[in-house]
Protein backbone atom coordinates (compact mmCIF):
# COMPACT_ATOMS: atom_id res chain seq x y z
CA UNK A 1 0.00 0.00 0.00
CA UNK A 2 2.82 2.19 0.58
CA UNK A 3 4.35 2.13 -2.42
CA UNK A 4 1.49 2.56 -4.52
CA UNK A 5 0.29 5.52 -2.29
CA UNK A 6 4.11 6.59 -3.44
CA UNK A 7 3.12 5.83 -6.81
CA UNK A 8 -0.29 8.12 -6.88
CA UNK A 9 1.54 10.97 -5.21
CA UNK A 10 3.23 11.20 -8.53
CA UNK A 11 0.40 11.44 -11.09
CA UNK A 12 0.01 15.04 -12.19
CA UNK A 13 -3.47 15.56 -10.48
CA UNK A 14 -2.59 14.98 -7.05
CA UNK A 15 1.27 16.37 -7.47
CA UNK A 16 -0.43 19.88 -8.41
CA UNK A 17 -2.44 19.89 -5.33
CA UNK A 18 -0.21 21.93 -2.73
CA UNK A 19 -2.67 23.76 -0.69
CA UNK A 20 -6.20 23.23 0.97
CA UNK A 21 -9.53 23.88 -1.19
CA UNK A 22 -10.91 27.21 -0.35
CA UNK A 23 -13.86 27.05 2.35
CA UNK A 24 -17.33 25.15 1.57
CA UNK A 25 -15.53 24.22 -1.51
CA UNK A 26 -16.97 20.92 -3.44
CA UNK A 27 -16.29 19.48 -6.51
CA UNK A 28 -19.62 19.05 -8.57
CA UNK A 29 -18.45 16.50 -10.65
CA UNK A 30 -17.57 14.30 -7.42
CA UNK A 31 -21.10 14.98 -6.09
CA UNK A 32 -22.46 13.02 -8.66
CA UNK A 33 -20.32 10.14 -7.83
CA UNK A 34 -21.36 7.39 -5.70
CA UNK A 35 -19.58 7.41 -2.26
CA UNK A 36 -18.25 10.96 -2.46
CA UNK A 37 -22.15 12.38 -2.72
CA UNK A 38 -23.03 10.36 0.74
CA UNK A 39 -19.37 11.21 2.75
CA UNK A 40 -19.88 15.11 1.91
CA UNK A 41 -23.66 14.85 3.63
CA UNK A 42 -22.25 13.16 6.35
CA UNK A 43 -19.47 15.51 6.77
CA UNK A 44 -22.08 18.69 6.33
CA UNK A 45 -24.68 17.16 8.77
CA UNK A 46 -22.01 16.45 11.32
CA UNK A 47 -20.30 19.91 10.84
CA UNK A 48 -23.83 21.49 11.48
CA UNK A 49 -24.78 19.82 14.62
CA UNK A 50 -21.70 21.13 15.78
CA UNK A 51 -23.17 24.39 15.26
CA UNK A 52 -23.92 25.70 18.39
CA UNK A 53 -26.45 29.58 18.67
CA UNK A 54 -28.78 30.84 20.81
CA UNK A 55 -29.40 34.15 23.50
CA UNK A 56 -26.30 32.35 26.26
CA UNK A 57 -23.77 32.05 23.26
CA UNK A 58 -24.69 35.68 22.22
CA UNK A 59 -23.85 36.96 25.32
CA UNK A 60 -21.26 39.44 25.97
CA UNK A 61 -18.57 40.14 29.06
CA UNK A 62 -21.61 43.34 30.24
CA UNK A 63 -24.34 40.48 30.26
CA UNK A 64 -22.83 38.73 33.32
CA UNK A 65 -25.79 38.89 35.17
CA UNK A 66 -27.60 37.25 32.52
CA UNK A 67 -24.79 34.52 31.89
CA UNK A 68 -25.51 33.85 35.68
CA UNK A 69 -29.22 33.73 35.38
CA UNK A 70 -28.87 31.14 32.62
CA UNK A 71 -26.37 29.10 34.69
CA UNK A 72 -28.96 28.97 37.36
CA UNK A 73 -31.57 27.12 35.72
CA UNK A 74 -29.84 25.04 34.26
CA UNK A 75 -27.69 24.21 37.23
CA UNK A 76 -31.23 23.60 39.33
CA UNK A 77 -32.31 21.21 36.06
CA UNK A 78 -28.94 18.95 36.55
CA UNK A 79 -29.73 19.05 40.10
CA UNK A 80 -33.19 18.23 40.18
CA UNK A 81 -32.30 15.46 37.46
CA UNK A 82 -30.23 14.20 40.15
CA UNK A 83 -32.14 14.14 42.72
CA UNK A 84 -35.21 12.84 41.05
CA UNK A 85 -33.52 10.30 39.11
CA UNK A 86 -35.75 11.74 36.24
CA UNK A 87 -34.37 12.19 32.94
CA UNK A 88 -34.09 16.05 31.26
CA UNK A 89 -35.82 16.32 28.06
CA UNK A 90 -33.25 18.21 25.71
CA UNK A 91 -36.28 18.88 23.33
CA UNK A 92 -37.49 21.92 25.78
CA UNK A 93 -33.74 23.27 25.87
CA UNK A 94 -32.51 22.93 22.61
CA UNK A 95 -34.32 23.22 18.88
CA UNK A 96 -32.90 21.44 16.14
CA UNK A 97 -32.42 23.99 12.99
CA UNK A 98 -31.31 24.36 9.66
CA UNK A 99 -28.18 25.95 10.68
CA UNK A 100 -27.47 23.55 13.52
CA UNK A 101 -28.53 23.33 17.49
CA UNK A 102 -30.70 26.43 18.88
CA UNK A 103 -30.58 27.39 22.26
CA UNK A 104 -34.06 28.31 23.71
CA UNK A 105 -33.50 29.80 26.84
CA UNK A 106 -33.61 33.67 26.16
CA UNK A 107 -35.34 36.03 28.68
CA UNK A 108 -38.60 37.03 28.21
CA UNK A 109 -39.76 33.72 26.69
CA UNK A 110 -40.95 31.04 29.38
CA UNK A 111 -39.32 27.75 29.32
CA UNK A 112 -40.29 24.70 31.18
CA UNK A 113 -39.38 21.38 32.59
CA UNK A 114 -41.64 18.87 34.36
CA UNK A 115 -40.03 16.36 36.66
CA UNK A 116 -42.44 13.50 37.45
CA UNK A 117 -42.21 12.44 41.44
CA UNK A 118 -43.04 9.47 43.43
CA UNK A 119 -46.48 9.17 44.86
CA UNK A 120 -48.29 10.63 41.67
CA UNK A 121 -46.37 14.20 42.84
CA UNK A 122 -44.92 16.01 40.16
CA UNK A 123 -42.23 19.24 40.38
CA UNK A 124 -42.16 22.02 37.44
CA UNK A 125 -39.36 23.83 37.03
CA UNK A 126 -40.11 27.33 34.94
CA UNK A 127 -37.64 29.67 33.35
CA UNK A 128 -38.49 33.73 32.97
CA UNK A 129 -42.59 32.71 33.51
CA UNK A 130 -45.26 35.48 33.47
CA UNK A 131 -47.26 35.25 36.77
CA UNK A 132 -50.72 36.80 37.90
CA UNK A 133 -51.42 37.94 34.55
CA UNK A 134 -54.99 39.36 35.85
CA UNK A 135 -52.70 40.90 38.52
CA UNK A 136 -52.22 44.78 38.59
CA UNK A 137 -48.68 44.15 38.20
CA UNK A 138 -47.77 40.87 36.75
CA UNK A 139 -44.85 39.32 38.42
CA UNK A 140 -41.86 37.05 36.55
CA UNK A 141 -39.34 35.71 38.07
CA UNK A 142 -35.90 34.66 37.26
CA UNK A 143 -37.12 30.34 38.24
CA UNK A 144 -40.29 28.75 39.20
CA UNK A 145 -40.59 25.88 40.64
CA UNK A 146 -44.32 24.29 41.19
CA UNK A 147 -44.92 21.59 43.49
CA UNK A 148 -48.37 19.53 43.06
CA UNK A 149 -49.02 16.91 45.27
CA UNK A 150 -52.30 14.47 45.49
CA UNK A 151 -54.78 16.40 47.00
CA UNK A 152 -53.38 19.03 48.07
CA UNK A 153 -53.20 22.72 45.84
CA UNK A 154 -50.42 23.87 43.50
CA UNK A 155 -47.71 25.73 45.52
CA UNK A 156 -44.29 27.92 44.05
CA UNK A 157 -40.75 28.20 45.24
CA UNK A 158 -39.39 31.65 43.61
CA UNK A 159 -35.27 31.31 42.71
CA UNK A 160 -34.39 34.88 41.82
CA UNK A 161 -30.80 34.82 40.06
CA UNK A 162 -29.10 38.82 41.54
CA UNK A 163 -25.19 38.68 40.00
CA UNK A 164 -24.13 41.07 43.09
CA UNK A 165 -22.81 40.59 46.53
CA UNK A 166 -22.98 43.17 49.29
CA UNK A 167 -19.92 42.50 51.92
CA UNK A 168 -20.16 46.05 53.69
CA UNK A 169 -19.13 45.21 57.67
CA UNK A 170 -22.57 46.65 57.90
CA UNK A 171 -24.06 44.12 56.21
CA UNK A 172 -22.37 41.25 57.19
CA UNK A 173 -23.09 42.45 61.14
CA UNK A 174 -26.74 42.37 60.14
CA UNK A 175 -26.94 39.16 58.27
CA UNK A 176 -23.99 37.07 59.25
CA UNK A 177 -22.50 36.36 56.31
CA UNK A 178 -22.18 38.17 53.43
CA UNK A 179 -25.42 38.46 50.71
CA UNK A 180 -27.28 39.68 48.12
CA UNK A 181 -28.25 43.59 48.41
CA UNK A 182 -30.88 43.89 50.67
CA UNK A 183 -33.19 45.60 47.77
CA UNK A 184 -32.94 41.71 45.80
CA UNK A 185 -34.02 40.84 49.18
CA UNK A 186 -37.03 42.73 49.02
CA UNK A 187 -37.63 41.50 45.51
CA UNK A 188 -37.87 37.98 47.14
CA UNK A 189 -41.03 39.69 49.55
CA UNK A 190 -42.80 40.70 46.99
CA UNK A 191 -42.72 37.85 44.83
CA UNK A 192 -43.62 35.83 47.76
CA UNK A 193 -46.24 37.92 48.39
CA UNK A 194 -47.59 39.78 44.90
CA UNK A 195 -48.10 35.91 43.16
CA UNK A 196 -51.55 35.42 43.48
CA UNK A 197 -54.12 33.07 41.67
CA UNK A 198 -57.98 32.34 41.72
CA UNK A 199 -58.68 29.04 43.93
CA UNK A 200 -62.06 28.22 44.60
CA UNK A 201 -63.14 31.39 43.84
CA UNK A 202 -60.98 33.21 45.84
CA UNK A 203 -57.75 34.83 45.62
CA UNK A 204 -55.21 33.31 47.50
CA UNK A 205 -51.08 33.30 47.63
CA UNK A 206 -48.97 30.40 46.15
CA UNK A 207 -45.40 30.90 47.22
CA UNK A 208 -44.66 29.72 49.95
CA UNK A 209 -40.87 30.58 49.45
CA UNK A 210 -38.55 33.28 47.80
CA UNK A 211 -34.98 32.70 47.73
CA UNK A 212 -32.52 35.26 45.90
CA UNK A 213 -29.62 32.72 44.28
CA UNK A 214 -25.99 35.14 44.42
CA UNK A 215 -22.39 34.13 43.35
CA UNK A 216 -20.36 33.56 46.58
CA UNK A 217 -18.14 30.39 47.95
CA UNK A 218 -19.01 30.38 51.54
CA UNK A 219 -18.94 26.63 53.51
CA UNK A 220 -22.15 25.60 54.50
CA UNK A 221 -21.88 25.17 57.78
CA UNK A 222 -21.26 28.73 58.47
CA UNK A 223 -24.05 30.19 55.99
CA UNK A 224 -26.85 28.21 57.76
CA UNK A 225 -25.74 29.72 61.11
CA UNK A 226 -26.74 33.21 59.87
CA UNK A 227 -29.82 35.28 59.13
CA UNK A 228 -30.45 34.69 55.57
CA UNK A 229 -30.68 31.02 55.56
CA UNK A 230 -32.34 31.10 59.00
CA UNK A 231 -35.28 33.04 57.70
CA UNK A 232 -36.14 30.91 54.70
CA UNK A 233 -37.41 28.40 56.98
CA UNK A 234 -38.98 31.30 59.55
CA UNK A 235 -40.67 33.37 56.71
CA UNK A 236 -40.35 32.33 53.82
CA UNK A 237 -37.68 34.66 52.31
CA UNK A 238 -33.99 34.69 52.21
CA UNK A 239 -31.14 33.95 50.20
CA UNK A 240 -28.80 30.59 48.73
CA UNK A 241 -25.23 30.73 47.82
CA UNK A 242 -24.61 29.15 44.28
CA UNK A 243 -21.20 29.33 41.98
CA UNK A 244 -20.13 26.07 39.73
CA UNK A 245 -18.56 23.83 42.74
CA UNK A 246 -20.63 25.19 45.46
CA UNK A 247 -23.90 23.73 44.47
CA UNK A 248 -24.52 21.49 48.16
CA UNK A 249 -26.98 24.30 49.85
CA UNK A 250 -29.20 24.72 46.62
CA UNK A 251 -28.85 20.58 46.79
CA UNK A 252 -29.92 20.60 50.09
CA UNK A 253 -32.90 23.07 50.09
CA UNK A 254 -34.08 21.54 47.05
CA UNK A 255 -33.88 18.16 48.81
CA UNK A 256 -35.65 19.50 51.92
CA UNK A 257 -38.93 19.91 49.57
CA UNK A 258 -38.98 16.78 47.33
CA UNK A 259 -38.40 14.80 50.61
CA UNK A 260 -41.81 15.83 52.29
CA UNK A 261 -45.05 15.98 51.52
CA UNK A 262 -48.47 18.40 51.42
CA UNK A 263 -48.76 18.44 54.79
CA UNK A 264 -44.78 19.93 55.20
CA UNK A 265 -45.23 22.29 52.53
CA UNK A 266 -48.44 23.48 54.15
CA UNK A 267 -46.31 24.17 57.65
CA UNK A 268 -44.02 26.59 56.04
CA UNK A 269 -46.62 28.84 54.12
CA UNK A 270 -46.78 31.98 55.78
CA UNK A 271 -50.68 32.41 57.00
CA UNK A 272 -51.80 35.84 57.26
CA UNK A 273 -53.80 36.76 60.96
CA UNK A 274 -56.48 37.74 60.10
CA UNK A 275 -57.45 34.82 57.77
CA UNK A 276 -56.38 32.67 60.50
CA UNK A 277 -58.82 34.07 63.06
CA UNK A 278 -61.69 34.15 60.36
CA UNK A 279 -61.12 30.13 59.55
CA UNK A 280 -60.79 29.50 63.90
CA UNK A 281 -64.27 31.78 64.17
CA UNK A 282 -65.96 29.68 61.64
CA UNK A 283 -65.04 26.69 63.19
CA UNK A 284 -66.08 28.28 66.49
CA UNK A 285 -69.20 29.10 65.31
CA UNK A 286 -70.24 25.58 64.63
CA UNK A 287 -69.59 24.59 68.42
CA UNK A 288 -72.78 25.15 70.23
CA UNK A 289 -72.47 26.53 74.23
CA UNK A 290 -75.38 25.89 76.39
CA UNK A 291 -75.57 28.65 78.92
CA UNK A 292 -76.98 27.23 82.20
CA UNK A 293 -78.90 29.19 84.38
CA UNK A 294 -78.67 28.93 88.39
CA UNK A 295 -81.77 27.76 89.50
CA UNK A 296 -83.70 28.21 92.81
CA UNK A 297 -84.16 30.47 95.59
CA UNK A 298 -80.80 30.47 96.34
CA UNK A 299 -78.42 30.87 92.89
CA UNK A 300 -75.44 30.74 95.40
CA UNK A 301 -76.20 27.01 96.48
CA UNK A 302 -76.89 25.87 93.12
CA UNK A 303 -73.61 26.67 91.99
CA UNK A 304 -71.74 25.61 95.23
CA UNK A 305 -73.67 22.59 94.25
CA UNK A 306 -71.69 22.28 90.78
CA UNK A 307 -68.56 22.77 92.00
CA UNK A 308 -68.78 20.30 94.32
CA UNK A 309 -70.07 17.51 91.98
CA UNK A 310 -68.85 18.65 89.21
CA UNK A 311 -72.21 18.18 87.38
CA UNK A 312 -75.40 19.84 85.88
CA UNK A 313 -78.57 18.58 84.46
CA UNK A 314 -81.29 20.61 82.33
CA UNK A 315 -84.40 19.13 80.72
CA UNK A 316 -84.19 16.50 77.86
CA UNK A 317 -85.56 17.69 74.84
CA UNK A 318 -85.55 15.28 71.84
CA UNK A 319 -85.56 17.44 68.78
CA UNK A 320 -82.28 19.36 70.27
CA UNK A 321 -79.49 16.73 69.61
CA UNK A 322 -77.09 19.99 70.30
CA UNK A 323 -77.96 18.60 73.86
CA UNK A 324 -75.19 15.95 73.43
CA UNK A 325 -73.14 18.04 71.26
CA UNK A 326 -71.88 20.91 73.32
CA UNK A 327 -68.84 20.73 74.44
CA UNK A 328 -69.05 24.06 76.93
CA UNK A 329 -71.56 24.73 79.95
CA UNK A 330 -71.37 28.57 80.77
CA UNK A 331 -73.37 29.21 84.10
CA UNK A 332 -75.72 32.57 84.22
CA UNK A 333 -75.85 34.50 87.66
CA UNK A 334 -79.27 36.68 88.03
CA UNK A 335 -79.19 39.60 90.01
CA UNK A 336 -80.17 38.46 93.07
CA UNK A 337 -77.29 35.88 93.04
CA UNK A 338 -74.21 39.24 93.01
CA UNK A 339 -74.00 42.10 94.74
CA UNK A 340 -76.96 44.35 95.12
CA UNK A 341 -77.13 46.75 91.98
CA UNK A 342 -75.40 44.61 89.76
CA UNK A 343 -76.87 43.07 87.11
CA UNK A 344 -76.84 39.10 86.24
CA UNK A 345 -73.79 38.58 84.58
CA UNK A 346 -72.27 35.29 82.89
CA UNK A 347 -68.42 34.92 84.04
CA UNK A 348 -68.26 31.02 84.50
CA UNK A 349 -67.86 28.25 82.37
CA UNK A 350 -66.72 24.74 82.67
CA UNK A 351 -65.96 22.09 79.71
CA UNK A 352 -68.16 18.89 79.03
CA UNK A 353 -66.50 15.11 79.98
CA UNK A 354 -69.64 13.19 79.32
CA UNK A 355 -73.44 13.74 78.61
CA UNK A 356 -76.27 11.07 79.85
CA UNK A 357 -79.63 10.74 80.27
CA UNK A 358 -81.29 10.08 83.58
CA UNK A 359 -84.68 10.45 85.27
CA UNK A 360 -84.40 13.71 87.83
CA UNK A 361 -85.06 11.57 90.96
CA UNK A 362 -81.91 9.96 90.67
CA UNK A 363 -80.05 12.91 90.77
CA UNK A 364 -79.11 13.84 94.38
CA UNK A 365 -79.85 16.99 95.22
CA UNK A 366 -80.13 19.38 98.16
CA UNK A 367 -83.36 20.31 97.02
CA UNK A 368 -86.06 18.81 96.35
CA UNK A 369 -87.34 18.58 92.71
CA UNK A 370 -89.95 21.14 91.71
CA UNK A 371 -91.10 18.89 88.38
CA UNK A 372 -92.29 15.10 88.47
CA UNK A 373 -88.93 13.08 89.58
CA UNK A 374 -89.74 10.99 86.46
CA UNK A 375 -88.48 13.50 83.93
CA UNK A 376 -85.51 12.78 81.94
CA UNK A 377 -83.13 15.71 82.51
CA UNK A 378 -79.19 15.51 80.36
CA UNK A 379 -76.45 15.18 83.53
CA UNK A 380 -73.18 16.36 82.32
CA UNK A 381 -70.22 15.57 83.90
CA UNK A 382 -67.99 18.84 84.03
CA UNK A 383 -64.53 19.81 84.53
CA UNK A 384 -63.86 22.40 87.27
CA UNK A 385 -65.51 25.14 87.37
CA UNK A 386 -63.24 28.04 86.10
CA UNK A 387 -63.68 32.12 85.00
CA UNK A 388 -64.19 33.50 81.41
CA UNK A 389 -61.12 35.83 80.05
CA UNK A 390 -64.15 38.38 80.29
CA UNK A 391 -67.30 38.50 82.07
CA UNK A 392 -70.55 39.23 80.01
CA UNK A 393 -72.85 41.41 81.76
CA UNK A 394 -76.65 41.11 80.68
CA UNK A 395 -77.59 44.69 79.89
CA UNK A 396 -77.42 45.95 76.16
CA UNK A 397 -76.81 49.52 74.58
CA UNK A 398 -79.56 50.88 76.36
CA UNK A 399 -78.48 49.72 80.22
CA UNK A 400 -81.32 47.01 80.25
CA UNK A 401 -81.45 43.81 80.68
CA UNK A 402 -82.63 40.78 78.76
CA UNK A 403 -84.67 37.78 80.04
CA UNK A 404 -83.32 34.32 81.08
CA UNK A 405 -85.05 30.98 80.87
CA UNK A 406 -83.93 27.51 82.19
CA UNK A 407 -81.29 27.74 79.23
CA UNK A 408 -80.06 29.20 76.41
CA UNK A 409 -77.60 28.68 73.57
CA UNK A 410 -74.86 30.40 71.85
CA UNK A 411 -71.63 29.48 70.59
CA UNK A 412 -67.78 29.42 71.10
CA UNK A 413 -67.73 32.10 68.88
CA UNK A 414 -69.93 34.45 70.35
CA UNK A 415 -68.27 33.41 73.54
CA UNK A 416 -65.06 34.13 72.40
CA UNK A 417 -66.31 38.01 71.39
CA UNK A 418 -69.22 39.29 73.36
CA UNK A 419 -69.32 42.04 75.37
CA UNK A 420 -73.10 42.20 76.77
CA UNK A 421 -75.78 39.50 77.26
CA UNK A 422 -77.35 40.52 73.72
CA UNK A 423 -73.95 39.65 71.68
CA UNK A 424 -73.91 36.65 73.14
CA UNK A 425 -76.83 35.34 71.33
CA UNK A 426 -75.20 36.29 68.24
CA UNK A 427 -74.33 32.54 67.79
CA UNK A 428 -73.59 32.68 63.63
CA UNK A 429 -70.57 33.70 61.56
CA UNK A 430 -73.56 36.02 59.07
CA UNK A 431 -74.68 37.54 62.60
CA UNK A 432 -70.66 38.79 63.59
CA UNK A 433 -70.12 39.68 59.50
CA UNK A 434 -73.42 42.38 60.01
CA UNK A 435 -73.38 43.16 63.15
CA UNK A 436 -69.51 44.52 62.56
CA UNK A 437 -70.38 46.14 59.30
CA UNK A 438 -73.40 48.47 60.73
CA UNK A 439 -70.78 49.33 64.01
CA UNK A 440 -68.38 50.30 60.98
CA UNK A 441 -70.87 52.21 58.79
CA UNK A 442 -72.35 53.93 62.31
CA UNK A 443 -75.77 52.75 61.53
CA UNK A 444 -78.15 53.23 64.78
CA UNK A 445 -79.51 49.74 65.85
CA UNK A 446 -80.48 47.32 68.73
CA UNK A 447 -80.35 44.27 69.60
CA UNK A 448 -83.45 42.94 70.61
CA UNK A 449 -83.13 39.16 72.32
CA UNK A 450 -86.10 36.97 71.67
CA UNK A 451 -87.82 35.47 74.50
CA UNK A 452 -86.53 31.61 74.31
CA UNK A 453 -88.69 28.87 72.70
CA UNK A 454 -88.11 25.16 71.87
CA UNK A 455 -86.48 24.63 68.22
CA UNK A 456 -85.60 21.70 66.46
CA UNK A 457 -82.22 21.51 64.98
CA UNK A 458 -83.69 22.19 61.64
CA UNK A 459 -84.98 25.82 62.66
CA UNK A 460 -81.87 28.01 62.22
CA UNK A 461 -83.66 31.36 62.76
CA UNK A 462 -81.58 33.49 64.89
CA UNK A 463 -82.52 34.55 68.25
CA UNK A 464 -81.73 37.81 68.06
CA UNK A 465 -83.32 40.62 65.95
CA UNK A 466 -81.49 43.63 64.46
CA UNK A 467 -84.40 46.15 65.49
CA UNK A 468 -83.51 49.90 63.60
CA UNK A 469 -85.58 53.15 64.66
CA UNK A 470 -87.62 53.27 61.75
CA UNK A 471 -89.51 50.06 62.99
CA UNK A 472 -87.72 48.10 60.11
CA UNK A 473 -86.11 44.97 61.99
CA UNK A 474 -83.81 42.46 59.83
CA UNK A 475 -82.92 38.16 61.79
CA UNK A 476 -80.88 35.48 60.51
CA UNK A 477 -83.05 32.30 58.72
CA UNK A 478 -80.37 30.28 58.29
CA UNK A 479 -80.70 29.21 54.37
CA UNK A 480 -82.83 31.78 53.28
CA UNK A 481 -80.26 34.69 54.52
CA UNK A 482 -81.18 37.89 56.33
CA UNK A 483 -84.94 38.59 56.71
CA UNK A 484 -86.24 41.86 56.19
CA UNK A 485 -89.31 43.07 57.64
CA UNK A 486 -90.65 46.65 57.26
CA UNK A 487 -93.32 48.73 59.11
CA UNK A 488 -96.30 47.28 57.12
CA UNK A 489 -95.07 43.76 57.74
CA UNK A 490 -93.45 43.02 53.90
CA UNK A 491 -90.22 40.96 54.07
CA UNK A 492 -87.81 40.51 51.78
CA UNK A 493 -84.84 37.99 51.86
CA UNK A 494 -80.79 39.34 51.86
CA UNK A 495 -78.06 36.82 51.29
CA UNK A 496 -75.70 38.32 52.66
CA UNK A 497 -74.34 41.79 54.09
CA UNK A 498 -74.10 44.03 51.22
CA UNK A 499 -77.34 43.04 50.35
CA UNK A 500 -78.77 43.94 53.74
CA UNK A 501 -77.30 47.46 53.17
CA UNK A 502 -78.89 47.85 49.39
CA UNK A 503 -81.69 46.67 50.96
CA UNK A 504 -81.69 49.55 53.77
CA UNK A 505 -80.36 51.98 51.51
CA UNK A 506 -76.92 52.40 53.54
CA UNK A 507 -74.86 52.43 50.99
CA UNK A 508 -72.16 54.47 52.69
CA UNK A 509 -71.47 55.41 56.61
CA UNK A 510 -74.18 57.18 57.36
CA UNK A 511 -77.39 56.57 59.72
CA UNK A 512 -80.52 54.88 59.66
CA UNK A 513 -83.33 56.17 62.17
């Protein structure tokens, strides 16, 4: 072979040939020839998948911040790849062109990769997307990453790529360690805070956290120690170190999340207070309070009587299974039970063990029965006997008092908030929603407490009336909303606040006489 290669390197063609062909150069008489035609498309295929172009590659030494932004998702991709064991789908990064391999990560354009989880979960991770878009001001971060589990709503993570560092001895006093400017930290509060979306017809947040990603080597050990780590957990906000090499925090906080379930991810979002006492009000509302009156002559021995035994008894009534469903016995004083020019007041309470039913003669008493000793009466065993954070005097706006039976009901909620006798028969969440709107709007009202009566479970009209000085007067049915009645005896039905106030015509503070 050697010697006729010699040979060939000889003949006038190839001795003439002292230099490379010019570039893209082909011969168009070898095209046609068999071989030659299939090595050049192999050689021009090959050469363009080589061929590498996109936003990253375009990039120049000023766009650090966006070379770093890049870098960041697709160092959390590897990562999460990792983690997962999932496979990354190079069809949502790349394009294949004409030209060669496109790049498709350029800002502005949302780019996505879904990460199927054990358990039927499944983790999202989103470059550059557009969020709240029927938000005033839409939000888009730098990376999303959306966490569904079974049952349980859709929740974000925010990774917010800042390209600066802030080591001031100021700021590292303040935070521990040294940071992102405190301005990319307030970034990570608003995005944690500004993403909203409609759920069940309400609008709700969905980040539970907001971490700003900056360049820094820093070990570990020493950046959980300080403030900015620290608060992630505690708030929801803070910061992650992240350079090629120093991946193990974002590794570990990413870890911390696909390690746990719905119920985890639900003990880190931040709750705000006042939706928090709504939700424990409504639940409040739904726990009836029986409110005991002291009985006999002699109030004072009654209730010596209950703290001794530890028990109370009230007539059985069938159609009120709330009966065996309270879980609170509060214990009205009258007058004539306090001191002299007081009026009755309810300041004690005590917490159901046990409810039974038992005929009244086998309840020993110092008394003797005033009804027929046959009578089935509910004994509840109580807890001790203890005092109310407030006591609840019966008088109402107008100094008087309101009448007590042998007992009453009301609720944990109205327990929880009233003031005088009258609130305390506010027992519903619709009661507390209107009777707070007319304080607010300064309408002039009363309360006017219905003399008691014996209702069956299914009869939700409330016991107190919202009486106004034009002899219109408005009470709580239960299903069929507020009920309206004017001075000629009409009605008409209100679902709901606002519609009591178009109703009323009190459409703005104002008031109504």
């Amino acid at each position: 072979m050697k010697s006729k290669s010699i040979r060939w390197l000889e003949l006038e063609p190839l001795r003439a040939a002292t230099a490379l062909p010019p570039p893209s150069f082909a011969s168009l008489q070898l095209l046609t020839a068999a071989g030659y035609r299939e090595a050049y498309r192999a050689c021009m295929t090959l050469s363009l998948g080589l061929r590498l172009e996109g936003g990253p590659l375009q990039l120049s030494v000023k766009d650090l911040n966006l070379l770093y932004e890049y870098w960041c998702y697709l160092a959390l991709l590897r990562i999460t790849a990792e983690e997962t064991g999932a496979q990354v789908d190079p069809r949502r990064i790349f394009a294949v062109r004409d030209r060669g391999l496109s790049v498709l990560l350029c800002r502005g354009n949302e780019s996505s990769m879904p990460f199927a989880l054990p358990d039927g979960r499944r983790l999202t991770v989103r470059y550059n997307p557009k969020m709240g878009k029927d938000a005033l001001v839409p939000q888009q971060p730098d990376l999303l990453l959306t966490m569904e589990h079974r049952d349980w709503p859709a929740v974000h993570l925010v990774l917010d790529a800042k390209y600066r560092l802030d080591d001031s001895d100021e700021y590292v006093a303040r935070y521990a360690s040294r940071g992102p400017p405190e301005d990319a930290l307030n970034a990570m509060h608003r995005y944690r805070d500004a993403i909203l979306e409609q759920m069940d017809g309400a609008t709700t947040r969905t980040v539970v956290q907001a971490a700003a990603l900056f360049p820094d080597r820093v070990e570990p050990v020493r950046f959980v120690m300080g403030r900015l780590w620290r608060a992630l957990r505690r708030i929801g906000v803070g910061a992650i170190p992240l350079l090629p090499g120093h991946e193990q925090l974002l590794r570990d906080w990413l870890r911390q999340w696909l390690n746990h379930g719905g119920w985890n991810m639900a003990d880190h979002a931040i709750d705000h207070a006042a939706i928090r006492r709504a939700s424990e009000w409504r639940r409040a509302a739904a726990e009836p309070v029986l409110i005991g009156s002291l009985r006999g002559e002699d109030p004072r021995r009654h209730l010596q009587w209950i703290r001794e035994t530890r028990q109370y008894y009230t007539p059985l009534a069938k159609n009120q299974p709330r009966l065996f469903a309270a879980a609170t016995v509060v214990f009205y004083e009258p007058s004539r039970a306090i001191e002299k020019g007081h009026a009755g007041v309810v300041r004690l309470c005590a917490n159901v063990l046990n409810a039974r039913v038992i005929r009244r003669g086998e309840i020993a008493t110092p008394w003797t029965p005033g009804r027929s000793i046959d009578e089935e009466q509910v004994l509840y065993d109580l807890s001790s006997v203890t005092e109310l954070p407030r006591a609840i005097p019966n008088w109402d706006a107008q100094g008087r008092g309101s009448r007590m039976g042998v007992r009453r009901w009301s609720s944990r909620l109205a327990l929880r908030r009233a003031r005088t006798l009258p609130e305390l028969f506010l027992e519903t969440e619709p009661e507390w929603r209107l009777y707070e709107e007319l304080l607010a709007r300064n309408v002039r009202f009363e309360l006017r407490v219905q003399r008691p009566r014996l209702r069956s479970e299914d009869d939700l009209m409330g016991r107190v009336h919202f009486v106004f000085g034009d002899l219109r007067e408005l009470r709580w049915a239960g299903a069929a909303g507020f009920v309206i009645r004017d001075r000629e005896g009409r009605e008409l039905s209100a679902g709901s606040a606002p519609a009591v106030f178009d109703a009323l015509g009190v459409l703005s503070p104002s008031t109504t006489e």
